[in-house]
N, C-alpha and C. Protein backbone atom coordinates (compact mmCIF):
# COMPACT_ATOMS: atom_id res chain seq x y z
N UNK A 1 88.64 -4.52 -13.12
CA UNK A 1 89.85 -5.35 -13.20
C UNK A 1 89.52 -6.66 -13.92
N UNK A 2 89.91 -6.82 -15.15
CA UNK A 2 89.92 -8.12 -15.41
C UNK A 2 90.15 -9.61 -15.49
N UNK A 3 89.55 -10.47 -14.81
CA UNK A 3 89.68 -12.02 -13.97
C UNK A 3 89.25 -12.70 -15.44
N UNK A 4 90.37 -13.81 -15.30
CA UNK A 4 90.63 -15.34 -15.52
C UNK A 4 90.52 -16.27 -15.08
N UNK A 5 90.11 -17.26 -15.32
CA UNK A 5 90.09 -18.64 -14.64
C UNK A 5 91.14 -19.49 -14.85
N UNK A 6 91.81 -19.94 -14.44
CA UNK A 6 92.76 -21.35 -15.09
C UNK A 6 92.49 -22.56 -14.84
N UNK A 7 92.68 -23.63 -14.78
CA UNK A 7 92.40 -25.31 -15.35
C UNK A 7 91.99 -25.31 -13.91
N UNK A 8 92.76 -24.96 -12.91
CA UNK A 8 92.43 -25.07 -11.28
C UNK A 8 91.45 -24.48 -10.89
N UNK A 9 90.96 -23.50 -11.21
CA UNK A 9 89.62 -23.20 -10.52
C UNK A 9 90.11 -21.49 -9.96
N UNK A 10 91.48 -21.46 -10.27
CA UNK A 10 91.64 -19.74 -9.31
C UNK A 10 91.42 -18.69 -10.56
N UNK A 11 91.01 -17.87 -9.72
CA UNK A 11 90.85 -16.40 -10.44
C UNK A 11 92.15 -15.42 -10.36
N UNK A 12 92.59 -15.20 -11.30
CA UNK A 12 93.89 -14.13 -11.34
C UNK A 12 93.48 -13.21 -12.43
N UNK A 13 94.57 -11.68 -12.63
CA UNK A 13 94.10 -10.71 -13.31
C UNK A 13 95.33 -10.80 -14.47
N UNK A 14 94.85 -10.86 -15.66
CA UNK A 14 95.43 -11.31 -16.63
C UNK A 14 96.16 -10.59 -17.42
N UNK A 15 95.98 -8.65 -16.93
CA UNK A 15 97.08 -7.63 -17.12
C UNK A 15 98.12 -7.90 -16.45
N UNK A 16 98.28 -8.36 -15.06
CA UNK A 16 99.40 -8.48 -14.33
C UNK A 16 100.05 -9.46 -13.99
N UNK A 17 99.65 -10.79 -14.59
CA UNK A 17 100.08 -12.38 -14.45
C UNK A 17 99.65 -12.73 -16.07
N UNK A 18 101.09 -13.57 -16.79
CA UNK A 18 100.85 -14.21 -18.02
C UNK A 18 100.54 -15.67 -17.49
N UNK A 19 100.20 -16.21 -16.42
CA UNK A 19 100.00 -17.28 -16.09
C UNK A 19 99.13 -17.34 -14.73
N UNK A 20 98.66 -17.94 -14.20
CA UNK A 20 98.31 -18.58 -12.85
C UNK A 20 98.98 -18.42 -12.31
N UNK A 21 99.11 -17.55 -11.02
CA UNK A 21 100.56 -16.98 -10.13
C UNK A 21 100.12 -18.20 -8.95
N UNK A 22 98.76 -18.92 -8.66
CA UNK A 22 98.55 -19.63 -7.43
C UNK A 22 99.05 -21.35 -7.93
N UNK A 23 99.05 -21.61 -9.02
CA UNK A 23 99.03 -22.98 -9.21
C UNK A 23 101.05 -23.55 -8.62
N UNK A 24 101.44 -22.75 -9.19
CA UNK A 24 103.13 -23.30 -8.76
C UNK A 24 103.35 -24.57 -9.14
N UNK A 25 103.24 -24.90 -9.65
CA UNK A 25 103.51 -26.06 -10.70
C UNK A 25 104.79 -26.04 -11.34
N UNK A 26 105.87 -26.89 -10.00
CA UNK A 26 107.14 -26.90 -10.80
C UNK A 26 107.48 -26.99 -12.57
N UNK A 27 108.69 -26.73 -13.31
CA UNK A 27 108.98 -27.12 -14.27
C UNK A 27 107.80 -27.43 -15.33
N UNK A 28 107.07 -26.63 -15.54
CA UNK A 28 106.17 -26.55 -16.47
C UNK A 28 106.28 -25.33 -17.40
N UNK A 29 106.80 -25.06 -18.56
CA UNK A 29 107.06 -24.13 -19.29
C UNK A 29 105.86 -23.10 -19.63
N UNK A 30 105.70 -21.23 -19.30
CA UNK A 30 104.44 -20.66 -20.19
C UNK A 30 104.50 -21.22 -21.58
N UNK A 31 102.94 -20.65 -21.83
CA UNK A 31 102.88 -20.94 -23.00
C UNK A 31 103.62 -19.81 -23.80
N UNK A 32 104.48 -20.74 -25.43
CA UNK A 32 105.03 -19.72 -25.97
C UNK A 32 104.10 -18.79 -27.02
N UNK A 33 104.49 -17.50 -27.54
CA UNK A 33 104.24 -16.69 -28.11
C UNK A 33 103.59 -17.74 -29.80
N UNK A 34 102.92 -17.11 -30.37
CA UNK A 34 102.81 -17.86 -31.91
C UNK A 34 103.97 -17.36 -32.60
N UNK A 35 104.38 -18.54 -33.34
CA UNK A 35 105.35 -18.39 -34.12
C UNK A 35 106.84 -18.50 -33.53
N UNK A 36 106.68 -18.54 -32.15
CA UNK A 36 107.84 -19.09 -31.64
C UNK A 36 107.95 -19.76 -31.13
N UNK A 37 109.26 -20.48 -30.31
CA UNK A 37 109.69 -21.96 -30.26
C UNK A 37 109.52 -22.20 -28.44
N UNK A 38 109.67 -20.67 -28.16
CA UNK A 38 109.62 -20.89 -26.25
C UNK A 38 109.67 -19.05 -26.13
N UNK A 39 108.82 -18.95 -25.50
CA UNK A 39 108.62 -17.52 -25.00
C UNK A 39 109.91 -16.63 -24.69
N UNK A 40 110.22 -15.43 -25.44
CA UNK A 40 111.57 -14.38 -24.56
C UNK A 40 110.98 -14.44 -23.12
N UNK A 41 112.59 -15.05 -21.91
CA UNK A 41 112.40 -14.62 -20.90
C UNK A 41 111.26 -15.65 -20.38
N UNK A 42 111.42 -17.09 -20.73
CA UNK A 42 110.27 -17.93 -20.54
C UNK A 42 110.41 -17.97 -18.95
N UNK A 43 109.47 -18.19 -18.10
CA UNK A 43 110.09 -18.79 -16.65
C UNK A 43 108.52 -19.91 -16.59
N UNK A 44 108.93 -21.13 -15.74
CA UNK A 44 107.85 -21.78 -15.03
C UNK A 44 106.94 -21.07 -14.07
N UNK A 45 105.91 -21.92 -14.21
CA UNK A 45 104.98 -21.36 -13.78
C UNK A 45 105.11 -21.52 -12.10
N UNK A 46 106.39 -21.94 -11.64
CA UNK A 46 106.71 -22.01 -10.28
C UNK A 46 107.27 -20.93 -10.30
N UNK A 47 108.24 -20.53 -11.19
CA UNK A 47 109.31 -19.25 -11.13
C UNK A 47 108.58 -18.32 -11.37
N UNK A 48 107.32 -18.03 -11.71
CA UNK A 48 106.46 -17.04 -11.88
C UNK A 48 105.57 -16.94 -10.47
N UNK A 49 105.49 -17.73 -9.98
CA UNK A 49 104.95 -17.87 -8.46
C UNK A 49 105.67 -17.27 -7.85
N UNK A 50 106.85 -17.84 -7.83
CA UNK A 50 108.11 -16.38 -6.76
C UNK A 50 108.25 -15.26 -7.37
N UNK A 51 108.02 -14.50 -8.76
CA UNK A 51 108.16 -13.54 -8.96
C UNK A 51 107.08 -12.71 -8.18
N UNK A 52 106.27 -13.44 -7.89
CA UNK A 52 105.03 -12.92 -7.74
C UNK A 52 104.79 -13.02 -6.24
N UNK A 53 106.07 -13.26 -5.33
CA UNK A 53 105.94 -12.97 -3.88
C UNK A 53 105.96 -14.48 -3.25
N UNK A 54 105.05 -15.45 -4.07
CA UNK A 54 104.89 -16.58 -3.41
C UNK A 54 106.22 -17.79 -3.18
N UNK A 55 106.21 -18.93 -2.47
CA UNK A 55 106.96 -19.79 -1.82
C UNK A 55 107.09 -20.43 -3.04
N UNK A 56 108.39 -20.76 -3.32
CA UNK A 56 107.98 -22.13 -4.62
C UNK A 56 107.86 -23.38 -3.56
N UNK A 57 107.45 -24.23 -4.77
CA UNK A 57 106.96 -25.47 -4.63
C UNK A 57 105.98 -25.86 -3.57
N UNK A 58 104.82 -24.82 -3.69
CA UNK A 58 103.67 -24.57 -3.03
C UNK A 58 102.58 -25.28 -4.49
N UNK A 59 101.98 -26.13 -3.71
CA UNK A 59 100.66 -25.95 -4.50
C UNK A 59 99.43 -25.32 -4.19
N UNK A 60 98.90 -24.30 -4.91
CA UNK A 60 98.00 -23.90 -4.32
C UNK A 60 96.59 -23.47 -4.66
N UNK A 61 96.50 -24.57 -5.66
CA UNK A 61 95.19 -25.47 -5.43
C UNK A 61 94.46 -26.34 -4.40
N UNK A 62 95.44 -26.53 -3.57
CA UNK A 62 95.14 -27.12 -1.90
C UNK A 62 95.00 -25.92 -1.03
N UNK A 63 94.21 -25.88 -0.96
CA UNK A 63 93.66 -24.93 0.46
C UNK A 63 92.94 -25.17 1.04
N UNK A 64 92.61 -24.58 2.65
CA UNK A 64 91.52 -24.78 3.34
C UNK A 64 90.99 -23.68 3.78
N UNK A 65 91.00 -23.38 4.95
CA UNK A 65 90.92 -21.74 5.36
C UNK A 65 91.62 -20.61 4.39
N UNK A 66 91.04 -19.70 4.51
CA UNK A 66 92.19 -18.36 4.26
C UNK A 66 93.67 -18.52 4.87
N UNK A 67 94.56 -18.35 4.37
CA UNK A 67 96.11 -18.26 4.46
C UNK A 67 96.32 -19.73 4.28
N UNK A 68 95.91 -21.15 4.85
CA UNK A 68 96.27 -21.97 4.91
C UNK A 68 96.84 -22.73 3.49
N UNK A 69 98.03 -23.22 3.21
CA UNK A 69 98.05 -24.02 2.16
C UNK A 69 98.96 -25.37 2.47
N UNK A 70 99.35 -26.16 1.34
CA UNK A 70 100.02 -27.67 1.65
C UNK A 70 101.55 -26.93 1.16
N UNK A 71 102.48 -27.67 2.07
CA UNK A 71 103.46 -26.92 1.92
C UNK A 71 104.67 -28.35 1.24
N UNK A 72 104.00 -29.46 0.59
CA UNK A 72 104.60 -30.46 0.27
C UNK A 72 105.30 -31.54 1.29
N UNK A 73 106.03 -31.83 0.95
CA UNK A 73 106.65 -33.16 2.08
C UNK A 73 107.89 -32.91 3.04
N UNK A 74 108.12 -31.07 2.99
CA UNK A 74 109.14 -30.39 3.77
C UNK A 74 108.62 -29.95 4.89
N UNK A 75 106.89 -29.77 5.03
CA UNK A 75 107.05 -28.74 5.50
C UNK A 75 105.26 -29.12 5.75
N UNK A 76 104.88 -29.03 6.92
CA UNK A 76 103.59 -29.36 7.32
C UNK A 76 102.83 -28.28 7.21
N UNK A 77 101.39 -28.33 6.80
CA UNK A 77 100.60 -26.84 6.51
C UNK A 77 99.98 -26.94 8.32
N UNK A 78 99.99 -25.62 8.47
CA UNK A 78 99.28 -25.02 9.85
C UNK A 78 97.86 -25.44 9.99
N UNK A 79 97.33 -26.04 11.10
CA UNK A 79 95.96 -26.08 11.23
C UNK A 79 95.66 -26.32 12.95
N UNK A 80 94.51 -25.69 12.72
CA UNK A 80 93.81 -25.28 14.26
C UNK A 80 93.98 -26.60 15.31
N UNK A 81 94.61 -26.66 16.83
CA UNK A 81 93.99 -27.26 16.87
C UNK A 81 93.31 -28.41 17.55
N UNK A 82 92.18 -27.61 17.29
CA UNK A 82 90.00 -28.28 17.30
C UNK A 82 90.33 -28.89 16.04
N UNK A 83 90.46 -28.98 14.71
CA UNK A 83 90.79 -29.06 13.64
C UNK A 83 91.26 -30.64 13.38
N UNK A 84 92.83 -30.66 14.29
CA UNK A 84 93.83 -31.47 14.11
C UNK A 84 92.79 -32.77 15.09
N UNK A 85 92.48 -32.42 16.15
CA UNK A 85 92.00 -33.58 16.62
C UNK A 85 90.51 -33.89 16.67
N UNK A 86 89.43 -32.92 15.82
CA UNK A 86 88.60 -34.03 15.59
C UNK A 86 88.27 -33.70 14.16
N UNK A 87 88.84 -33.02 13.09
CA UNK A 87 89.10 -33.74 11.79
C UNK A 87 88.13 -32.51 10.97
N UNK A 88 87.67 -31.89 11.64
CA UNK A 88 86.72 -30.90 11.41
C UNK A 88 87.48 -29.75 11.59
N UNK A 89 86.76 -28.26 10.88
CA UNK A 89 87.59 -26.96 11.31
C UNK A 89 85.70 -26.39 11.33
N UNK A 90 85.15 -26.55 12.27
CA UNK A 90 83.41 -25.91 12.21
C UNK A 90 83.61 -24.35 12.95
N UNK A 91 82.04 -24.27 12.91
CA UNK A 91 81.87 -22.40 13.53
C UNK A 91 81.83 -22.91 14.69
N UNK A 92 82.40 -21.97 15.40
CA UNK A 92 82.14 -21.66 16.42
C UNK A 92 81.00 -20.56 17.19
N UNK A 93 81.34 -20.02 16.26
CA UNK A 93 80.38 -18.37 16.32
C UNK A 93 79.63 -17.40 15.21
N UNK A 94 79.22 -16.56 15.13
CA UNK A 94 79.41 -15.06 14.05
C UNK A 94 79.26 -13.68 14.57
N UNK A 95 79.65 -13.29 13.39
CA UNK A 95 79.12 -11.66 13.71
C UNK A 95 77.98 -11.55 12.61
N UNK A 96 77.24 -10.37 12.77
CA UNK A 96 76.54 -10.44 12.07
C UNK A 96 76.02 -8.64 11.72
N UNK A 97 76.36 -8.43 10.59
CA UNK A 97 76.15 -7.30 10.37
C UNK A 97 74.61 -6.62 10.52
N UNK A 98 74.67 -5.65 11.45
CA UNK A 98 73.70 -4.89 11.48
C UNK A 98 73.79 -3.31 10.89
N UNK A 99 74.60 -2.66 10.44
CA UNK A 99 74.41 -1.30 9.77
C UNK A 99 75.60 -1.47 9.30
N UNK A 100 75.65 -0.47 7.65
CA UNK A 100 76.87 -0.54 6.78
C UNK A 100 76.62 -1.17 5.42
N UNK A 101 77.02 -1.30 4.73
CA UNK A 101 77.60 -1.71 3.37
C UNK A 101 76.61 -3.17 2.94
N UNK A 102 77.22 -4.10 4.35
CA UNK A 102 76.87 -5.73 4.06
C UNK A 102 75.34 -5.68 5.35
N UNK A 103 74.96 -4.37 5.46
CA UNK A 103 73.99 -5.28 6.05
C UNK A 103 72.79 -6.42 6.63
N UNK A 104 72.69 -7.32 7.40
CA UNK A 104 72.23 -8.30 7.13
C UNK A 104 72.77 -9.41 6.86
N UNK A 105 74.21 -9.82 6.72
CA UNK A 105 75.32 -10.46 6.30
C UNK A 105 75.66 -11.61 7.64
N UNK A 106 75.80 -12.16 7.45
CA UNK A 106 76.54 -13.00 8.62
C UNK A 106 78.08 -13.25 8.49
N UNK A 107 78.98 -14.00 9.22
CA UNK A 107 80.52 -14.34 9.17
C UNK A 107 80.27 -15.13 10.35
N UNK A 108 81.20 -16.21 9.77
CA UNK A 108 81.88 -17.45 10.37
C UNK A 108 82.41 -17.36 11.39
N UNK A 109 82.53 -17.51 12.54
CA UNK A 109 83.81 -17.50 13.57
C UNK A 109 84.47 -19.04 13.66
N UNK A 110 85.95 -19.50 13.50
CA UNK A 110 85.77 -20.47 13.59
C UNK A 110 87.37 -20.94 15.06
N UNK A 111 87.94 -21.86 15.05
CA UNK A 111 88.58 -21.71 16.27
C UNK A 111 89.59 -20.81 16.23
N UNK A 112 90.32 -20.86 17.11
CA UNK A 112 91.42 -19.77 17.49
C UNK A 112 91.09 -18.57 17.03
N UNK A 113 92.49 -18.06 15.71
CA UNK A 113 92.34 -16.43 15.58
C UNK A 113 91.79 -16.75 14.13
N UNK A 114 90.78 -15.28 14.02
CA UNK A 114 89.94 -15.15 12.92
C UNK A 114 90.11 -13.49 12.39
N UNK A 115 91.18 -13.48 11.27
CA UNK A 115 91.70 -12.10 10.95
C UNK A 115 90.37 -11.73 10.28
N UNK A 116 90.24 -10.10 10.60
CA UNK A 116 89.20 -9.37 10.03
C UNK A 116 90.15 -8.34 8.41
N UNK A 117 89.10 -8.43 7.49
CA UNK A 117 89.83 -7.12 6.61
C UNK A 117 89.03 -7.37 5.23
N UNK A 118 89.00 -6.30 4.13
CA UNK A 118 88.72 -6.45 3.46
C UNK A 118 89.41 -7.44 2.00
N UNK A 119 90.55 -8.29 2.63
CA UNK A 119 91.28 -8.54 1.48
C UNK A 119 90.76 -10.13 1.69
N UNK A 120 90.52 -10.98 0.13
CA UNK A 120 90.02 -11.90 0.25
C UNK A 120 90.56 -13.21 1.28
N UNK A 121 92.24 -12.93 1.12
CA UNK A 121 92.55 -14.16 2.32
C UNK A 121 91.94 -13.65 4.02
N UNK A 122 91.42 -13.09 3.69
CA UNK A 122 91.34 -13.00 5.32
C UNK A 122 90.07 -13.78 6.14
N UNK A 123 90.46 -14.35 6.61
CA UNK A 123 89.22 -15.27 7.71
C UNK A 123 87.65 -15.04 7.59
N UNK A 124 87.65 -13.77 7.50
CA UNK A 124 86.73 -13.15 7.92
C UNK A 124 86.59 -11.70 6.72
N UNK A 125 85.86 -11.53 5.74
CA UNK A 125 85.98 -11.03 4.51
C UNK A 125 84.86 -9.67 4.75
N UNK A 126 85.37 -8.20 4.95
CA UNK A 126 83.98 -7.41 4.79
C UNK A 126 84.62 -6.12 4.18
N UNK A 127 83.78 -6.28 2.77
CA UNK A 127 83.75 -5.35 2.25
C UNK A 127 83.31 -4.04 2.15
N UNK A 128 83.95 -3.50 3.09
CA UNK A 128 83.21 -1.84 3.87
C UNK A 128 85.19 -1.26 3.44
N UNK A 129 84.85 -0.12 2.51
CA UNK A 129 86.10 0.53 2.24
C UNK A 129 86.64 1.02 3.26
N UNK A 130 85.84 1.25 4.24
CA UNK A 130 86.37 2.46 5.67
C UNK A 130 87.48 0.87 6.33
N UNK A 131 87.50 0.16 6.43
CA UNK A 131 88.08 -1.32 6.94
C UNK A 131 89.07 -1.65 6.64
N UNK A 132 90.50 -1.68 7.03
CA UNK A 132 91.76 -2.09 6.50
C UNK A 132 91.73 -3.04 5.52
N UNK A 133 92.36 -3.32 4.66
CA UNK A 133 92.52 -4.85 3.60
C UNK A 133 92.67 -5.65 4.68
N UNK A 134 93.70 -5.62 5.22
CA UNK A 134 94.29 -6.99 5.79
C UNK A 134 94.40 -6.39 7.49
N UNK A 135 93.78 -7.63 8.31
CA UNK A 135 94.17 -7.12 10.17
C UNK A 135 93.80 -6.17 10.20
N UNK A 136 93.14 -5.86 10.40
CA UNK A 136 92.00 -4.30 10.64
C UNK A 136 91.27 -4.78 12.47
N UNK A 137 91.13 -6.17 12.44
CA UNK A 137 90.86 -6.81 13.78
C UNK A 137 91.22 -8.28 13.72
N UNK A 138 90.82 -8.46 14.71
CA UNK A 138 91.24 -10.30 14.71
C UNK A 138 89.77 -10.36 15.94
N UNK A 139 89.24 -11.56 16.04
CA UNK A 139 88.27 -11.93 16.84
C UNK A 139 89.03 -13.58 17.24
N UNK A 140 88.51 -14.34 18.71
CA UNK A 140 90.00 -15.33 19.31
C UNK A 140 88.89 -16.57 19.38
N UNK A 141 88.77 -17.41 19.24
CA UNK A 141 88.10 -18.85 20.25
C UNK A 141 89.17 -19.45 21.07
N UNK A 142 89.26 -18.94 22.14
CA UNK A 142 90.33 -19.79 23.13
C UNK A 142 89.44 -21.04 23.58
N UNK A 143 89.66 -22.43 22.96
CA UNK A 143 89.01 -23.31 23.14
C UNK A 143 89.26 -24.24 24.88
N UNK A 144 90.32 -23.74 25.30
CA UNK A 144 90.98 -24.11 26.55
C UNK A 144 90.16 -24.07 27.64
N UNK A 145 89.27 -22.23 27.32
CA UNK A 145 88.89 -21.99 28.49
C UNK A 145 87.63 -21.73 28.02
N UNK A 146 87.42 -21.46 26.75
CA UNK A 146 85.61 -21.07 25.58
C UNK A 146 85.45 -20.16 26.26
N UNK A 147 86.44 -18.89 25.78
CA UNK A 147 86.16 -17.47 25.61
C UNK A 147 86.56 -17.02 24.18
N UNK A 148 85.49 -15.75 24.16
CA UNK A 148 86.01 -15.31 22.79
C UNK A 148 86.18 -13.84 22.87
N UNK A 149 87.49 -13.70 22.27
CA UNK A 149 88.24 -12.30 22.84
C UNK A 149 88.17 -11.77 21.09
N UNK A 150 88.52 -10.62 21.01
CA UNK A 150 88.53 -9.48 20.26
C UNK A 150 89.68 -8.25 20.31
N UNK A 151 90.42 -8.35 19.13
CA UNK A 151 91.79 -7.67 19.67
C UNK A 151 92.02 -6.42 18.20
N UNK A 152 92.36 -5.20 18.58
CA UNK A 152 92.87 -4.52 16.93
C UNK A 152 93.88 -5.10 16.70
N UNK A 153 93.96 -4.54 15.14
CA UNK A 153 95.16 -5.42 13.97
C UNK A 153 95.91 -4.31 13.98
N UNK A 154 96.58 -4.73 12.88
CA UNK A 154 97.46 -3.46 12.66
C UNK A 154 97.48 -2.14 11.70
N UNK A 155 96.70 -2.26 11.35
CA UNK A 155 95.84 -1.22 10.42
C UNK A 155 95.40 -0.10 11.47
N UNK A 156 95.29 1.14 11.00
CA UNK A 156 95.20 2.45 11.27
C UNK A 156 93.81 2.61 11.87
N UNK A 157 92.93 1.81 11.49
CA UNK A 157 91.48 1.59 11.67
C UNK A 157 91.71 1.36 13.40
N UNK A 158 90.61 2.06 14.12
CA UNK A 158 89.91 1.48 15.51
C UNK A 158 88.76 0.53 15.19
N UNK A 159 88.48 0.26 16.19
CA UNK A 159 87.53 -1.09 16.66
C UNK A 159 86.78 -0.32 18.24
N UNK A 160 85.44 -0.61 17.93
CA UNK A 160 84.78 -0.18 19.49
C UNK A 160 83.53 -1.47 20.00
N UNK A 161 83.41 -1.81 21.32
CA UNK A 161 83.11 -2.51 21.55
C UNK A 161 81.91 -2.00 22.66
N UNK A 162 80.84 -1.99 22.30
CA UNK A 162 79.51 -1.47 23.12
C UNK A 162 80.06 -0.10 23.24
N UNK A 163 80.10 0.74 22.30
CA UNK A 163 80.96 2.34 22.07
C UNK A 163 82.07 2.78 22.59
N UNK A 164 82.90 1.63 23.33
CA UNK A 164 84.43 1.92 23.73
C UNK A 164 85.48 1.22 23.05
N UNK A 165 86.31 2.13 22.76
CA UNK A 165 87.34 1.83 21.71
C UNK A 165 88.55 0.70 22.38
N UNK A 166 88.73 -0.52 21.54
CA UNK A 166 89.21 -1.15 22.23
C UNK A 166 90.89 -1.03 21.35
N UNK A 167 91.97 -1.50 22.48
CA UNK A 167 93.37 -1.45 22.44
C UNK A 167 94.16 -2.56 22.71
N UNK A 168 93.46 -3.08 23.69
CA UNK A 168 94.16 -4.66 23.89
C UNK A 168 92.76 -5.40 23.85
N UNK A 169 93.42 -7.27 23.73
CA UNK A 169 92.60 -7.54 23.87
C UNK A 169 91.56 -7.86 24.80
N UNK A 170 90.22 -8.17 24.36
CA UNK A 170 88.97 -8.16 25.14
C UNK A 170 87.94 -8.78 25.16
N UNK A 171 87.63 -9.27 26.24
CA UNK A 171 86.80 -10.85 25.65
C UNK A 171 85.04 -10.19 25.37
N UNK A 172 84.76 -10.50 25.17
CA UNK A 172 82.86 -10.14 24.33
C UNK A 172 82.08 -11.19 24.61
N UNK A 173 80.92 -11.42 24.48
CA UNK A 173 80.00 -11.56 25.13
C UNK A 173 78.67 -11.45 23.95
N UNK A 174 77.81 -12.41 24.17
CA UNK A 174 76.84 -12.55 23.37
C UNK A 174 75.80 -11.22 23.45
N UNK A 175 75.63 -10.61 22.06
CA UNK A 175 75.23 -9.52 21.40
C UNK A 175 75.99 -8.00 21.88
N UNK A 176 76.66 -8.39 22.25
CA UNK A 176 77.76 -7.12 22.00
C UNK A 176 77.64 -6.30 20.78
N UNK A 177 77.66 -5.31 20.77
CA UNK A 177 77.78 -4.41 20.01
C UNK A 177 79.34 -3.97 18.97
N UNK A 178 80.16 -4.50 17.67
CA UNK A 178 81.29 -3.99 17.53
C UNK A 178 81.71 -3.02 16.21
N UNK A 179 81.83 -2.02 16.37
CA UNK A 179 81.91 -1.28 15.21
C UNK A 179 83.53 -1.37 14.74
N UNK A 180 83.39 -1.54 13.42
CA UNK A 180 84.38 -1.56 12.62
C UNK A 180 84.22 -0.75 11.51
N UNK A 181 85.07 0.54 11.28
CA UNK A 181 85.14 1.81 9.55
C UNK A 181 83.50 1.85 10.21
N UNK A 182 82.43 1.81 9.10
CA UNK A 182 81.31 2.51 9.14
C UNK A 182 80.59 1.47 9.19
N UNK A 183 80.81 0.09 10.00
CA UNK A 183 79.82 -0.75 10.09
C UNK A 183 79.80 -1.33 11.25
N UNK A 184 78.61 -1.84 12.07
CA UNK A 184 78.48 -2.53 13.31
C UNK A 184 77.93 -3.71 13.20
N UNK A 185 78.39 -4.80 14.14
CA UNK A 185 78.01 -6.04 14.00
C UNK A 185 77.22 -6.58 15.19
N UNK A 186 76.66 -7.75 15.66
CA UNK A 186 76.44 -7.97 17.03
C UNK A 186 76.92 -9.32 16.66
N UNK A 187 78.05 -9.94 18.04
CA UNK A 187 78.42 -11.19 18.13
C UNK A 187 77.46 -12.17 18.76
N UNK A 188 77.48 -13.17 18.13
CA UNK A 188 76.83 -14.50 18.30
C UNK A 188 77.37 -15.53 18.83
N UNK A 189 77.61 -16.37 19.99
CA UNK A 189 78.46 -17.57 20.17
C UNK A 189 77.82 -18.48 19.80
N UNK A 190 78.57 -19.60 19.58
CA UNK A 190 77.72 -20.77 19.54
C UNK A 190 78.15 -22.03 20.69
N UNK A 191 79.81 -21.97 20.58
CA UNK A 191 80.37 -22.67 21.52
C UNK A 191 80.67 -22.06 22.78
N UNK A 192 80.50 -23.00 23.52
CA UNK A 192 81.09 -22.11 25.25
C UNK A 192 80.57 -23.07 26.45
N UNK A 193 80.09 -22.76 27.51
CA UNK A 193 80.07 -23.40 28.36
C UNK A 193 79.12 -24.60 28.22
N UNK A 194 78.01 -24.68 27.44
CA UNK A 194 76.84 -25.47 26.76
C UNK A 194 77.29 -26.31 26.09
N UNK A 195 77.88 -26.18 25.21
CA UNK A 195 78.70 -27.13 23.96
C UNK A 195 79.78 -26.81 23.33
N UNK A 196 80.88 -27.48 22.97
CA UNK A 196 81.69 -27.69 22.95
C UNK A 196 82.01 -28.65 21.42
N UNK A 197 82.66 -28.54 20.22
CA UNK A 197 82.79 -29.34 19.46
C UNK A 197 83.78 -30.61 19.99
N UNK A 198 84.44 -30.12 20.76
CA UNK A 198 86.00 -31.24 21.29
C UNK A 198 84.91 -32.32 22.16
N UNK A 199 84.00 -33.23 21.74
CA UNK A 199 83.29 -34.02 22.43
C UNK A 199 82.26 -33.76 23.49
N UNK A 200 82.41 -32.65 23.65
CA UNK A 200 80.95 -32.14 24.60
C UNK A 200 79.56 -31.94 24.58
N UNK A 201 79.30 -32.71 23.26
CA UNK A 201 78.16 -32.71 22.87
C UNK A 201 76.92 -32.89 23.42
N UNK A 202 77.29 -34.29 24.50
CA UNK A 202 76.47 -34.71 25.37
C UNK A 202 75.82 -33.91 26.27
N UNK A 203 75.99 -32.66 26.58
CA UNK A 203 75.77 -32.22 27.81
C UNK A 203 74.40 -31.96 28.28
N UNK A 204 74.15 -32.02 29.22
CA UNK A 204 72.82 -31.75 29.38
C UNK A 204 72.11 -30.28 29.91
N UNK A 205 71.08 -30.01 29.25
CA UNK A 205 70.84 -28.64 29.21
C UNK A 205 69.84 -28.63 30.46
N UNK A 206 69.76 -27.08 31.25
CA UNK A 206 68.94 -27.16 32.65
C UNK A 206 67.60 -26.86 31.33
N UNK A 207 66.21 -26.83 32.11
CA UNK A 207 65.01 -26.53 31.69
C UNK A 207 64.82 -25.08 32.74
N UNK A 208 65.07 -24.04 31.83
CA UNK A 208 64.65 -23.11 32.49
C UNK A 208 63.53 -22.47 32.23
């Protein structure tokens, strides 16, 4: 598939977009054809953003996480939040691939929900074909209580957890075993009863 770069930094495929479908850049005309004065069928590169599924008057060269973007002065962008009040969005956790495709690989866990799939917005990115694109799983940081649960998406794909197939969600436990398509991971916490990013830093550890 062939990738482009544009002035912003995103990669798009240049058979199926005459422009940057992420930038949305109101009232900015494509470029026209040579020899003519304004492209047949010109649209902005915002109106090419909605052709293309997206919100106008999104910029989206602002991002942070996967899905997250700035939604201008209508409309506040979503954020975690651990995030909102101490200014940070850090790990919490990982998985870490042990057999499959990426093995040896690590992934981020970071607060709340962390969508699993092979499609690049997703939280949590693994490229194993057997793996839905998108929600194939979700993994949770409930920072309230510092548990971390594990739930299927909506994809056709199962999820098994120490070799039982899980259906609702289910909280996990450091080195758990979780298979996802043809790959298994073991979970890692980092936050929980020990430390805490929301100011718990201090705590003091027993000497065991």
């Amino acid at each position: 598939m062939p990738m482009i770069r544009c002035n912003q930094g995103h990669f798009y495929d240049n058979e199926k977009h005459s422009s940057c479908p992420w930038c949305g850049v109101s009232n900015i005309d494509l470029p026209a054809a040579p020899g003519e004065d304004s492209p047949k069928g010109a649209k902005t590169q915002n109106e090419a953003g909605v052709a293309n599924g997206l919100k106008p008057g999104i910029d989206f060269s602002k991002t942070s996480r996967a899905g997250d973007v700035s939604l201008g002065t209508h409309e506040e962008r979503t954020i975690a939040v651990v995030k909102k009040r101490t200014g940070i969005d850090p790990v919490v956790g990982w998985i870490v691939c042990v057999e499959g495709l990426e093995k040896g690989k690590d992934y981020r866990i970071h607060s709340e929900k962390n969508m699993i799939g092979r499609a690049d917005n997703m939280d949590i990115v693994v490229k194993d074909p057997t793996i839905s694109r998108e929600n194939h799983a979700s993994i949770v940081f409930e920072p309230k209580h510092r548990v971390f649960l594990i739930q299927s998406g909506d994809g056709r794909g199962l999820i098994y957890v120490n070799g039982n197939v899980i259906t609702n969600a289910q909280s996990i436990a450091p080195y758990d075993l979780i298979e996802m398509g043809e790959s298994k991971f073991r979970f890692l916490p980092f936050c929980g009863d020990k430390f805490n990013w929301e100011g718990d830093s201090s705590v003091e550890y027993s000497k065991a």
